[in-house]
N, C-alpha and C. Protein backbone atom coordinates (compact mmCIF):
# COMPACT_ATOMS: atom_id res chain seq x y z
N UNK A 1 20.19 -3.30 -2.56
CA UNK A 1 20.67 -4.25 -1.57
C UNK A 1 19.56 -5.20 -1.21
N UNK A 2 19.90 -6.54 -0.88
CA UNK A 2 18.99 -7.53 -0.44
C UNK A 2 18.94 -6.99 1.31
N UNK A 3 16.86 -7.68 1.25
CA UNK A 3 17.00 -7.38 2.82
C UNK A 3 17.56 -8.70 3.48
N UNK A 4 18.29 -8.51 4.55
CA UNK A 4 18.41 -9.63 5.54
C UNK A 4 16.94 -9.39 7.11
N UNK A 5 17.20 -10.71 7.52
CA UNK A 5 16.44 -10.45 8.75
C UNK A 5 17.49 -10.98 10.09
N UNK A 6 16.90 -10.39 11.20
CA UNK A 6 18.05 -9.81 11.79
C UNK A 6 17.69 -10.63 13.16
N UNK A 7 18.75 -11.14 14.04
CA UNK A 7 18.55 -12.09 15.25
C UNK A 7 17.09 -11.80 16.13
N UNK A 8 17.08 -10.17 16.23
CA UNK A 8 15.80 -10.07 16.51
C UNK A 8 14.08 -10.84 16.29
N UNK A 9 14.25 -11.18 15.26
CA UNK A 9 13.37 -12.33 14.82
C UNK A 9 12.75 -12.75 16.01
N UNK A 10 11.10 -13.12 15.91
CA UNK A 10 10.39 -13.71 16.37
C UNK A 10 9.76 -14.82 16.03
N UNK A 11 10.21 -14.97 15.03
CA UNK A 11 9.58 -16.49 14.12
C UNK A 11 7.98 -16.02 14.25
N UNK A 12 7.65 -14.54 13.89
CA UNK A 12 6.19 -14.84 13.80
C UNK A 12 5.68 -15.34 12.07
N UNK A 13 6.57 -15.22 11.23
CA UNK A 13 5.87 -16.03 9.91
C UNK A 13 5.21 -15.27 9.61
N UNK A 14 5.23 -13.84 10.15
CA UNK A 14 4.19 -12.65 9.03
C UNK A 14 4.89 -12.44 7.67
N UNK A 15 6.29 -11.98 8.01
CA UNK A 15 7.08 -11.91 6.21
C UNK A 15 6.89 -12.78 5.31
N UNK A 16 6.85 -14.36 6.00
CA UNK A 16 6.88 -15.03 4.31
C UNK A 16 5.86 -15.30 3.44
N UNK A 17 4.70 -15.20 3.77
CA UNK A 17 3.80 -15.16 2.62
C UNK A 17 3.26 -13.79 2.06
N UNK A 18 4.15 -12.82 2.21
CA UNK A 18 4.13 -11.66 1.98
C UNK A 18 5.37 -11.62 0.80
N UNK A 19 6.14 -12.33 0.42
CA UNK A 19 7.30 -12.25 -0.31
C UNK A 19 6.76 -12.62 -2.08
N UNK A 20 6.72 -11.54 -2.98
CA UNK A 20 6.50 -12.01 -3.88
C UNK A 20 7.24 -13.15 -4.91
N UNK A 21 8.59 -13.24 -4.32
CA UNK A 21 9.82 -13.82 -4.86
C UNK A 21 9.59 -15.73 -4.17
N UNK A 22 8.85 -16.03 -3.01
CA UNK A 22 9.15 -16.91 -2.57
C UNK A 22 10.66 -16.65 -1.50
N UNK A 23 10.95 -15.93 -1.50
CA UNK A 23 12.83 -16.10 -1.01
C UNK A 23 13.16 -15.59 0.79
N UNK A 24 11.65 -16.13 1.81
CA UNK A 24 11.66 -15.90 2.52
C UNK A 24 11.14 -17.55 3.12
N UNK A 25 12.41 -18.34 3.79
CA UNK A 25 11.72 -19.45 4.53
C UNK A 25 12.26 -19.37 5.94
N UNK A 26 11.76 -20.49 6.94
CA UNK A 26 11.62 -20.60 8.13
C UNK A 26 13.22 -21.08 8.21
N UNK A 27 13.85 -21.02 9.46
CA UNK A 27 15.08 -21.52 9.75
C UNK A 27 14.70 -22.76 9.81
N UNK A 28 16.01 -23.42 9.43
CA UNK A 28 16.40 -24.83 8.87
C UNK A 28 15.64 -25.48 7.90
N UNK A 29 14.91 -24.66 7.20
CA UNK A 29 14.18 -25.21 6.16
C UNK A 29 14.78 -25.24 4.67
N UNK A 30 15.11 -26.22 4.29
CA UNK A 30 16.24 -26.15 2.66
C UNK A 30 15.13 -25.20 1.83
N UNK A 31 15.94 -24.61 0.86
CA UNK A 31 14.76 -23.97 0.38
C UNK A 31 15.60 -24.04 -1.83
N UNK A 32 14.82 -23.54 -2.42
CA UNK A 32 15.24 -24.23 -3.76
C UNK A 32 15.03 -22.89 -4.73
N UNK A 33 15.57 -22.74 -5.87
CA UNK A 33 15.39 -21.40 -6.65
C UNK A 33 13.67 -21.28 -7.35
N UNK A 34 13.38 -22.88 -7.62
CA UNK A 34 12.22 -22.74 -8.11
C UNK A 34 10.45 -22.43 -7.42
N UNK A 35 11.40 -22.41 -5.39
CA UNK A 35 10.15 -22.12 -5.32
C UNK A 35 9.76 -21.04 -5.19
N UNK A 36 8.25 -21.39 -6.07
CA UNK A 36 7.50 -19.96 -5.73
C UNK A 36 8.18 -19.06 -7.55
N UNK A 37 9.00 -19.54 -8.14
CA UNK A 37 9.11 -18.85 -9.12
C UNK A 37 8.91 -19.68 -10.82
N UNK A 38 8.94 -18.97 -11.66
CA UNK A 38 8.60 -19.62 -13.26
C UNK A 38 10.46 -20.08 -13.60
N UNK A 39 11.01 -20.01 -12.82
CA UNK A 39 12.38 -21.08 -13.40
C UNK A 39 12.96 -22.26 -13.70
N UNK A 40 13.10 -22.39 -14.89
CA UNK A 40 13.24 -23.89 -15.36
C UNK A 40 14.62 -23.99 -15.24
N UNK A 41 15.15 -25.28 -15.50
CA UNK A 41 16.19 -25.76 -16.00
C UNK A 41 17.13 -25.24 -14.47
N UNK A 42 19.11 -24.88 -15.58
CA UNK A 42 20.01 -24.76 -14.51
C UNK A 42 19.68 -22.89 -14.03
N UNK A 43 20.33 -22.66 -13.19
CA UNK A 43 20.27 -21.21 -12.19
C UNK A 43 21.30 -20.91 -11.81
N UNK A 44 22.34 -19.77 -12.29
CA UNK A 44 23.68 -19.39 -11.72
C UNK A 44 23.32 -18.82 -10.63
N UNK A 45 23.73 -19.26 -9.57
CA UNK A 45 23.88 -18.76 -8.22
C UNK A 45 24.98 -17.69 -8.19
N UNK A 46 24.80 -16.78 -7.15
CA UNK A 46 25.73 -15.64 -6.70
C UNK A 46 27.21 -16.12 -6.76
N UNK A 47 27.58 -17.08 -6.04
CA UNK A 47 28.57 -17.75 -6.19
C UNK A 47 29.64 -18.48 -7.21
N UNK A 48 28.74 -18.31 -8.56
CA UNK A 48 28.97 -18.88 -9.95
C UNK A 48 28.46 -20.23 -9.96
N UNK A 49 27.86 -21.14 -8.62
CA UNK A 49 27.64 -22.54 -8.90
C UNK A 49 25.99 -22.04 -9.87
N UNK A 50 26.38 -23.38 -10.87
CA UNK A 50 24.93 -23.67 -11.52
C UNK A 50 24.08 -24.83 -10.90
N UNK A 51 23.30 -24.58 -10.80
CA UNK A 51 22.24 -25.55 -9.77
C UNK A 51 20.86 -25.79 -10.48
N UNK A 52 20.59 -26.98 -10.65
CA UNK A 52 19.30 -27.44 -11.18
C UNK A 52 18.34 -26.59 -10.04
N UNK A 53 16.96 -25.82 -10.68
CA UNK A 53 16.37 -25.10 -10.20
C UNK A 53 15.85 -25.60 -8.96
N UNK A 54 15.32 -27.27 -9.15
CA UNK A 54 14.99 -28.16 -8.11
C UNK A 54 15.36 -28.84 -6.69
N UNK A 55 16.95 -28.55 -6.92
CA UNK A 55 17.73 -28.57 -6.23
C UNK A 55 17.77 -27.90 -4.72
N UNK A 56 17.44 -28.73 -3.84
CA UNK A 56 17.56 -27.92 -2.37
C UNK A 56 18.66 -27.58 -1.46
N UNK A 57 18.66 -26.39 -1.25
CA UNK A 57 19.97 -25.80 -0.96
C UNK A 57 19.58 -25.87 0.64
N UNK A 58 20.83 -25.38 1.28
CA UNK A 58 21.29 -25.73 2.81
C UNK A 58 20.29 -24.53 3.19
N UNK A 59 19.74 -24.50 4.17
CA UNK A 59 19.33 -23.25 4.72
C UNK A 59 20.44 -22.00 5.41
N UNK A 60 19.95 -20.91 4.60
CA UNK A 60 20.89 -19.75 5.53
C UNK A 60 20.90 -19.66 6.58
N UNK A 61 19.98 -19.94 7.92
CA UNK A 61 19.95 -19.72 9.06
C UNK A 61 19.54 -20.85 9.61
N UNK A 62 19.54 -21.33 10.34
CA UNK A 62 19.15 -23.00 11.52
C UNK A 62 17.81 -21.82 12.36
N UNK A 63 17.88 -20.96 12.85
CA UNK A 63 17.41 -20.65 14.01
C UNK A 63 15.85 -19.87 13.48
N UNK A 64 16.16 -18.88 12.64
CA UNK A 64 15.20 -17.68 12.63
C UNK A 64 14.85 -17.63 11.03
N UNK A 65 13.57 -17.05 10.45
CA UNK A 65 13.32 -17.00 9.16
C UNK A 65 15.08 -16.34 8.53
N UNK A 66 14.88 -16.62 7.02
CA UNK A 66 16.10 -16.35 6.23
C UNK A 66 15.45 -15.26 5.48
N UNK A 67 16.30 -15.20 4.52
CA UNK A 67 15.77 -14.23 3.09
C UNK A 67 16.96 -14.81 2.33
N UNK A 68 16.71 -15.12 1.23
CA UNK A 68 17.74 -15.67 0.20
C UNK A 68 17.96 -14.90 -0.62
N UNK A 69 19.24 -14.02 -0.69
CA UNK A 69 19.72 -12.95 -1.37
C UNK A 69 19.57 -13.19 -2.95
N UNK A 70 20.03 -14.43 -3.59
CA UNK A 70 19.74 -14.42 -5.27
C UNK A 70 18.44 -14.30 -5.31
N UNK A 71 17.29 -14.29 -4.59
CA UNK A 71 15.61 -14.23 -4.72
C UNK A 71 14.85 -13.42 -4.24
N UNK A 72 15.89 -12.39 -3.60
CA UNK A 72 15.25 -11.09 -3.25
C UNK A 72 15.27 -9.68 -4.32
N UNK A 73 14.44 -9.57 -4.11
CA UNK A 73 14.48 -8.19 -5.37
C UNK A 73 13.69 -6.76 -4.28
N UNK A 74 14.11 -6.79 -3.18
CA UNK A 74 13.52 -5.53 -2.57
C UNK A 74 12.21 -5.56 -2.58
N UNK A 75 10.90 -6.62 -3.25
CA UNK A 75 10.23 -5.98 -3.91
C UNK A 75 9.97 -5.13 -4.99
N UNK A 76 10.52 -4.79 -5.75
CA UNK A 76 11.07 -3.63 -6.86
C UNK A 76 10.35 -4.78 -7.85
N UNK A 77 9.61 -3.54 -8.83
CA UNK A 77 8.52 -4.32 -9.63
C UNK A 77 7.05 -4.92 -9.49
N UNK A 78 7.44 -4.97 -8.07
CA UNK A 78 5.92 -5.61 -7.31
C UNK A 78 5.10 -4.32 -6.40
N UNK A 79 6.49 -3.76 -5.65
CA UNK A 79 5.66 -2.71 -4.52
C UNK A 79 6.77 -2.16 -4.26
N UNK A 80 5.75 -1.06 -3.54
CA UNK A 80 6.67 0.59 -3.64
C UNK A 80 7.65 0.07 -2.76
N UNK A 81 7.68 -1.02 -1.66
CA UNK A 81 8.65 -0.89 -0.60
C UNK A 81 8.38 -2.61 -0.07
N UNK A 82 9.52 -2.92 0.34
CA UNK A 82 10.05 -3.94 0.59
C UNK A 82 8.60 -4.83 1.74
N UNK A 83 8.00 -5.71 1.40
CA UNK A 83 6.81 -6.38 2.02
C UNK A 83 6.87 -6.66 3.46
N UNK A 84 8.04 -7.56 3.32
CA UNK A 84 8.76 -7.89 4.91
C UNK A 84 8.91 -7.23 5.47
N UNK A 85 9.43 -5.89 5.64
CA UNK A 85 9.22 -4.80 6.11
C UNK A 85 8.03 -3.81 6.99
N UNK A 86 7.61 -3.94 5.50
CA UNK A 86 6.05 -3.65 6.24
C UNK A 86 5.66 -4.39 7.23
N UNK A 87 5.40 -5.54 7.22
CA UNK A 87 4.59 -6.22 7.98
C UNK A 87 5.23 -6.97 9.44
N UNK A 88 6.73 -6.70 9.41
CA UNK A 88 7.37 -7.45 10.23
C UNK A 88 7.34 -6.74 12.07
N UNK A 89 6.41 -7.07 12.57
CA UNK A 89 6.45 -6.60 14.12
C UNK A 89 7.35 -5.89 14.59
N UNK A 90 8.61 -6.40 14.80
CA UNK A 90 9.32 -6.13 15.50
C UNK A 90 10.68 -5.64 14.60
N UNK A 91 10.78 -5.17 13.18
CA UNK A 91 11.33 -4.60 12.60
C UNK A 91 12.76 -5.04 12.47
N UNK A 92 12.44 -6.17 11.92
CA UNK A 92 14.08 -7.33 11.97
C UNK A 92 14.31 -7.58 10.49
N UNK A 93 13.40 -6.97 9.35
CA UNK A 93 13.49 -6.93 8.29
C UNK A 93 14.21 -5.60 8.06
N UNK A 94 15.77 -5.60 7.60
CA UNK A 94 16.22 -4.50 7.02
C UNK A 94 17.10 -4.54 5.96
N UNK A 95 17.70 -3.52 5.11
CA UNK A 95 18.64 -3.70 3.98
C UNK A 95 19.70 -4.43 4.53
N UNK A 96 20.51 -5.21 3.80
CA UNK A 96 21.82 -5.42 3.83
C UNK A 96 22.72 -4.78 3.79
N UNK A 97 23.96 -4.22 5.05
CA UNK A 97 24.47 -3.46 4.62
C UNK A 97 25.42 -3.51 3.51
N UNK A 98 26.32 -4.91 3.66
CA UNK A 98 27.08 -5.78 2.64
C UNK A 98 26.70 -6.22 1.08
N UNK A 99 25.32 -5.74 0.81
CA UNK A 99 24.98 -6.14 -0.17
C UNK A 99 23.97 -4.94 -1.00
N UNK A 100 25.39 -4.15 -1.52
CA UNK A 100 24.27 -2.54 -2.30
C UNK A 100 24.03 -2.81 -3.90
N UNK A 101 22.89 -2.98 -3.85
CA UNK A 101 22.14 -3.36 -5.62
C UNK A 101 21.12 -2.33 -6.31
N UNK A 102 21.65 -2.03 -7.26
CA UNK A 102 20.70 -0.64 -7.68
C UNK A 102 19.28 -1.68 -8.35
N UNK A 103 18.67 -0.56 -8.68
CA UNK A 103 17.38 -0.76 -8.95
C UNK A 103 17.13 -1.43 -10.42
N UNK A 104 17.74 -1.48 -11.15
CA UNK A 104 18.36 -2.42 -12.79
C UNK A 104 18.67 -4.00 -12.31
N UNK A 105 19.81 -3.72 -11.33
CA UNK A 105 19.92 -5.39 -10.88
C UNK A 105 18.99 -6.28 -9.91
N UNK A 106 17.81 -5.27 -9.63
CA UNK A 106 16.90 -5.96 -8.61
C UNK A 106 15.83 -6.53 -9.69
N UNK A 107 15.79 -5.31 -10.43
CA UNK A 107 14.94 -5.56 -12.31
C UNK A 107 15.46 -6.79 -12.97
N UNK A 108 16.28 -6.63 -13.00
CA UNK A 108 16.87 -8.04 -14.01
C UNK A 108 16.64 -9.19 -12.97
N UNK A 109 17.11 -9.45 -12.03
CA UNK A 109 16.47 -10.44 -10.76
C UNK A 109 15.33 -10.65 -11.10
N UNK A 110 14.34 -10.07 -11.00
CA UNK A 110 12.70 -9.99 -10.98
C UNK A 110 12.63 -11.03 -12.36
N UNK A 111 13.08 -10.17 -12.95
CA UNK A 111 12.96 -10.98 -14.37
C UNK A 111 13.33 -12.67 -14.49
N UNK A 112 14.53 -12.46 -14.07
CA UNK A 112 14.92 -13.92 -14.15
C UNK A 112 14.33 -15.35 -13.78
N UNK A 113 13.31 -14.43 -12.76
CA UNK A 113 12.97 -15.20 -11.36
C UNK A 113 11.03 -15.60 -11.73
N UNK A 114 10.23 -14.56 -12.61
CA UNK A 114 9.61 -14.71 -13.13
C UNK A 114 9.59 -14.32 -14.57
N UNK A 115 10.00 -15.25 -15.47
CA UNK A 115 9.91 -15.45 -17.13
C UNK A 115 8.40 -14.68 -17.66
């Protein structure tokens, strides 16, 4: 499952440069598949849209940091346990409950995301 972060949020900005994926930005900040990753060209989104990698998408949240579910991989591949997590104060980094992904599809993510 992708983590979400949760109203609790403090906007302290410890999670996102802790994200090996890039897939952690500030509310209302557009954010794009390529950043922070080796992806060229088009990118099937969760949704089935294909999107030039460059392409800046709407932000998930206006208010509080996001996590962008196609660019989260748990960490899996990088570290034993989810980064944001670790480091997040006030513990507003947690699984998704809506969104259960075994450890193959967080792998293939990883992959996709760095070539």
């Amino acid at each position: 499952m992708a983590i979400i972060i949760t109203e609790e949020c403090i906007n302290c900005g410890a999670c996102e440069p802790e994200c090996p994926n890039n897939a952690i930005y500030e509310g209302g900040i557009d954010w794009a598949v390529a950043d922070g990753t080796n992806v060229k060209g088009k990118y099937e989104l969760e949704d089935g849209r294909k999107v030039d990698v460059n392409e800046k998408q709407k932000p998930i949240d206006e208010d509080i940091y996001y996590i962008v579910p196609e660019k989260c991989t748990e960490c899996v591949g990088f570290h034993e346990e989810p980064q944001c997590a670790a480091v997040c104060p006030v513990d507003c980094c947690v699984p998704d409950p809506d969104r259960e992904e075994s450890e193959e599809v967080l792998l293939e993510r990883k992959a996709k995301l760095h070539l």
